[in-house]
Protein backbone atom coordinates (compact mmCIF):
# COMPACT_ATOMS: atom_id res chain seq x y z
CA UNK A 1 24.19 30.96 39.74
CA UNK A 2 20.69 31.13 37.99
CA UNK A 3 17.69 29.41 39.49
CA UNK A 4 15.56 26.94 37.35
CA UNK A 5 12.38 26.49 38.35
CA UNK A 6 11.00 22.67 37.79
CA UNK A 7 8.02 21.04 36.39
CA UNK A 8 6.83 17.65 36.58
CA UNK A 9 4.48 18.70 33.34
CA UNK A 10 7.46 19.80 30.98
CA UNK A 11 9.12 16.57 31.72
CA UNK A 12 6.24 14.33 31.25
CA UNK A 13 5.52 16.12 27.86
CA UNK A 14 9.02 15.53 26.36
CA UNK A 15 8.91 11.87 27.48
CA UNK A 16 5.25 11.69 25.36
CA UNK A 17 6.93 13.43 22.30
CA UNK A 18 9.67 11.10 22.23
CA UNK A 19 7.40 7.89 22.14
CA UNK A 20 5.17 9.98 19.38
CA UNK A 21 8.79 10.18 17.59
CA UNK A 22 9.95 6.38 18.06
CA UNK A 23 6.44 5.10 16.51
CA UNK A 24 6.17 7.37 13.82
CA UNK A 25 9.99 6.12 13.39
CA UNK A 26 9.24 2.06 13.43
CA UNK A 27 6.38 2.98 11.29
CA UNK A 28 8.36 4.58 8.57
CA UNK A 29 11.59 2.23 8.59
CA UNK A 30 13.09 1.93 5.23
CA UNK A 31 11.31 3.30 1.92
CA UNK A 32 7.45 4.05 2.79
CA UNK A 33 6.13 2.60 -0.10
CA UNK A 34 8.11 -0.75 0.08
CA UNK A 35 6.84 -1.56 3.70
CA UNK A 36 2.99 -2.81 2.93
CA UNK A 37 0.78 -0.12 4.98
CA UNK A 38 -1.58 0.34 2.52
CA UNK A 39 -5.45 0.11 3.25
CA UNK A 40 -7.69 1.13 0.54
CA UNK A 41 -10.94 2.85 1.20
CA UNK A 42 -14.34 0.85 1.33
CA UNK A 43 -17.63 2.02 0.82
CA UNK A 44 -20.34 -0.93 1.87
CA UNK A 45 -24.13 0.53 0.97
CA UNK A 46 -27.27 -1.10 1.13
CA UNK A 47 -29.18 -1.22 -1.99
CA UNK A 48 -33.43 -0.75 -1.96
CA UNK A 49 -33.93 -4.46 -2.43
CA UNK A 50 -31.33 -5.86 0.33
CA UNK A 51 -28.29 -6.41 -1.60
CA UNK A 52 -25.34 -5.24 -0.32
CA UNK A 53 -22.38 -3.62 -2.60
CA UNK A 54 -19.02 -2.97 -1.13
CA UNK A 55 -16.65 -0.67 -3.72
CA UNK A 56 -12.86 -0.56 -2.94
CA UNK A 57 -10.96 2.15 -4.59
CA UNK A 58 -8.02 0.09 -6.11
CA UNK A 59 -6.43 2.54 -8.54
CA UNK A 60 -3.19 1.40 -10.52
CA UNK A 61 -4.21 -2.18 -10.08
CA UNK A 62 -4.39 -5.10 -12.53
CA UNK A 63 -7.58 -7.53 -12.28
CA UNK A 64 -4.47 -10.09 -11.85
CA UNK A 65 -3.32 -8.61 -8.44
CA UNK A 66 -6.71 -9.05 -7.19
CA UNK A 67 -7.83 -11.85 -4.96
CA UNK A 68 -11.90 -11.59 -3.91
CA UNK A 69 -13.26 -14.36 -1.37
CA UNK A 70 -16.35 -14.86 0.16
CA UNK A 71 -16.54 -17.83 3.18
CA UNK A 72 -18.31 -18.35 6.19
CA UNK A 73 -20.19 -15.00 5.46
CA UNK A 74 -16.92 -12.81 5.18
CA UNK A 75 -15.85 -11.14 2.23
CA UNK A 76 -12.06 -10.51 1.93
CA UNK A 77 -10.18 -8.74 -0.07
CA UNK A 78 -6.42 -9.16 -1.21
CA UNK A 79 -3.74 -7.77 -3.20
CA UNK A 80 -0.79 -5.71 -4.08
CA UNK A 81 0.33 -2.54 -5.67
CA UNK A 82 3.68 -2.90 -6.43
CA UNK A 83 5.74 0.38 -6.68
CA UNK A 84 7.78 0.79 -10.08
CA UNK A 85 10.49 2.96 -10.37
CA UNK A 86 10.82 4.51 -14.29
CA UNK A 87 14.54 4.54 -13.85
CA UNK A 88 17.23 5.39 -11.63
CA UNK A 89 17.78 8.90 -12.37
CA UNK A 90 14.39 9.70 -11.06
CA UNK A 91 14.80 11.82 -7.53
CA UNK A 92 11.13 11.12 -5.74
CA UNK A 93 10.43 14.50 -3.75
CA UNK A 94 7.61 12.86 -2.14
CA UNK A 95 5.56 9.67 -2.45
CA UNK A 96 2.14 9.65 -0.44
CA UNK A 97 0.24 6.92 -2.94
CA UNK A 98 0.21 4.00 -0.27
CA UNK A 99 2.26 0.75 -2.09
CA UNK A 100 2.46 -3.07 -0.68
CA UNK A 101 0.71 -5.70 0.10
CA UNK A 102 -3.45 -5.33 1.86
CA UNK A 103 -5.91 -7.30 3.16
CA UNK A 104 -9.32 -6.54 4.23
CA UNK A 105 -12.20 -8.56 5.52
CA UNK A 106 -15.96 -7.66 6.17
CA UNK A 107 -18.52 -9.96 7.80
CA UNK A 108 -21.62 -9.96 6.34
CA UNK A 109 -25.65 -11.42 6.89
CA UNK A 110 -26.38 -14.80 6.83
CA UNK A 111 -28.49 -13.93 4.16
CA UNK A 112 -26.73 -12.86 1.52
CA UNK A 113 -26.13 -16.10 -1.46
CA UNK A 114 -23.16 -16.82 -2.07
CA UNK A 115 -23.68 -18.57 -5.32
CA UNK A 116 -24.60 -15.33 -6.74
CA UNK A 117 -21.73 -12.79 -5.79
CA UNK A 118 -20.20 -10.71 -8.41
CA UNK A 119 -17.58 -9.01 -8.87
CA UNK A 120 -16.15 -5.94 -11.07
CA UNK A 121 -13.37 -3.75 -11.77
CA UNK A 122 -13.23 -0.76 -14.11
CA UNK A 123 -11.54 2.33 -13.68
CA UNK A 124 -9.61 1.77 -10.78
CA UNK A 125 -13.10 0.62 -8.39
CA UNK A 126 -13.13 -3.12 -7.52
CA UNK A 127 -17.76 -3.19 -6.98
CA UNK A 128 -18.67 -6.57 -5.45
CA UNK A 129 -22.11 -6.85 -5.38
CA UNK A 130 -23.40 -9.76 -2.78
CA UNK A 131 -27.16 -10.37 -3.45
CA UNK A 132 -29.71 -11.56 -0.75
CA UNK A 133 -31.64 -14.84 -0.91
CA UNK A 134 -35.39 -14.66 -1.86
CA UNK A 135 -36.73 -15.36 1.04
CA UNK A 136 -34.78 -13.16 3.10
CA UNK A 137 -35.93 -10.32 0.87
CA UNK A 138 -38.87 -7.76 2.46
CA UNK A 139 -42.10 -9.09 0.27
CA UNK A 140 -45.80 -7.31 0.82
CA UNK A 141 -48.52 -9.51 2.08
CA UNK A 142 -51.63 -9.18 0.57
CA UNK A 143 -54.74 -8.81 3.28
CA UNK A 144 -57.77 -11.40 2.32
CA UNK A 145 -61.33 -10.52 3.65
């Protein structure tokens, strides 16, 4: 009869592997691109005179699909990519362009007018571009003497 020697520390790593396994599992369920776990990227910059510009990269999209909001000082951001199959005959050997449904919301200053936001799409990048109000903007004082 052989001897095993046990360890607590090989057990305890097998049990963490198989919960890595089950959520990468529940994650995937079904067709990856049918599920809706799509983010797209953001880039939010602050221009030189206080507005603020947020660019989502929203490639395949039509200006249709597209749902911008601004309330309550949040911008949000809606739509859906829809995955379209050419035919049936096509064999996908891998699919990594993330398809379905997003949402995402930024909170922004109290200063920014709402009455002026404006948004644009071309070439894939949705550019909203949320201007400041006047008097929120940085002004130079003139010194008297």
């Amino acid at each position: 009869m052989a001897l095993t020697r046990w360890s607590p520390v090989s057990g305890l790593a097998a049990l963490e592997i198989d919960r890595l396994n089950r959520m990468f599992e529940s994650a995937w369920q079904g067709e990856p691109f049918s599920q809706g776990a799509w983010v797209p990227p953001v880039d939010i910059v602050e221009t030189a005179s206080k507005d603020v510009v947020v660019k989502a990269d929203l490639p395949d999209m039509k200006r249709e699909d597209i749902k911008v909001t601004f309330e309550n000082n949040v911008l949000s951001i809606e739509g859906e990519r829809k995955f379209e199959k050419a035919n049936e005959s096509e064999t996908y050997h891998r699919v990594e362009r993330g398809y379905g449904t997003f949402r995402r919301s930024f909170s922004l200053p109290a200063s920014v007018d709402a009455s002026k936001v404006q948004a644009d799409y071309r070439d894939g990048v949705l550019t909203v571009t949320l201007p400041r109000r006047e008097e929120s903007r940085p002004r130079q004082i003139a010194i008297g003497g």
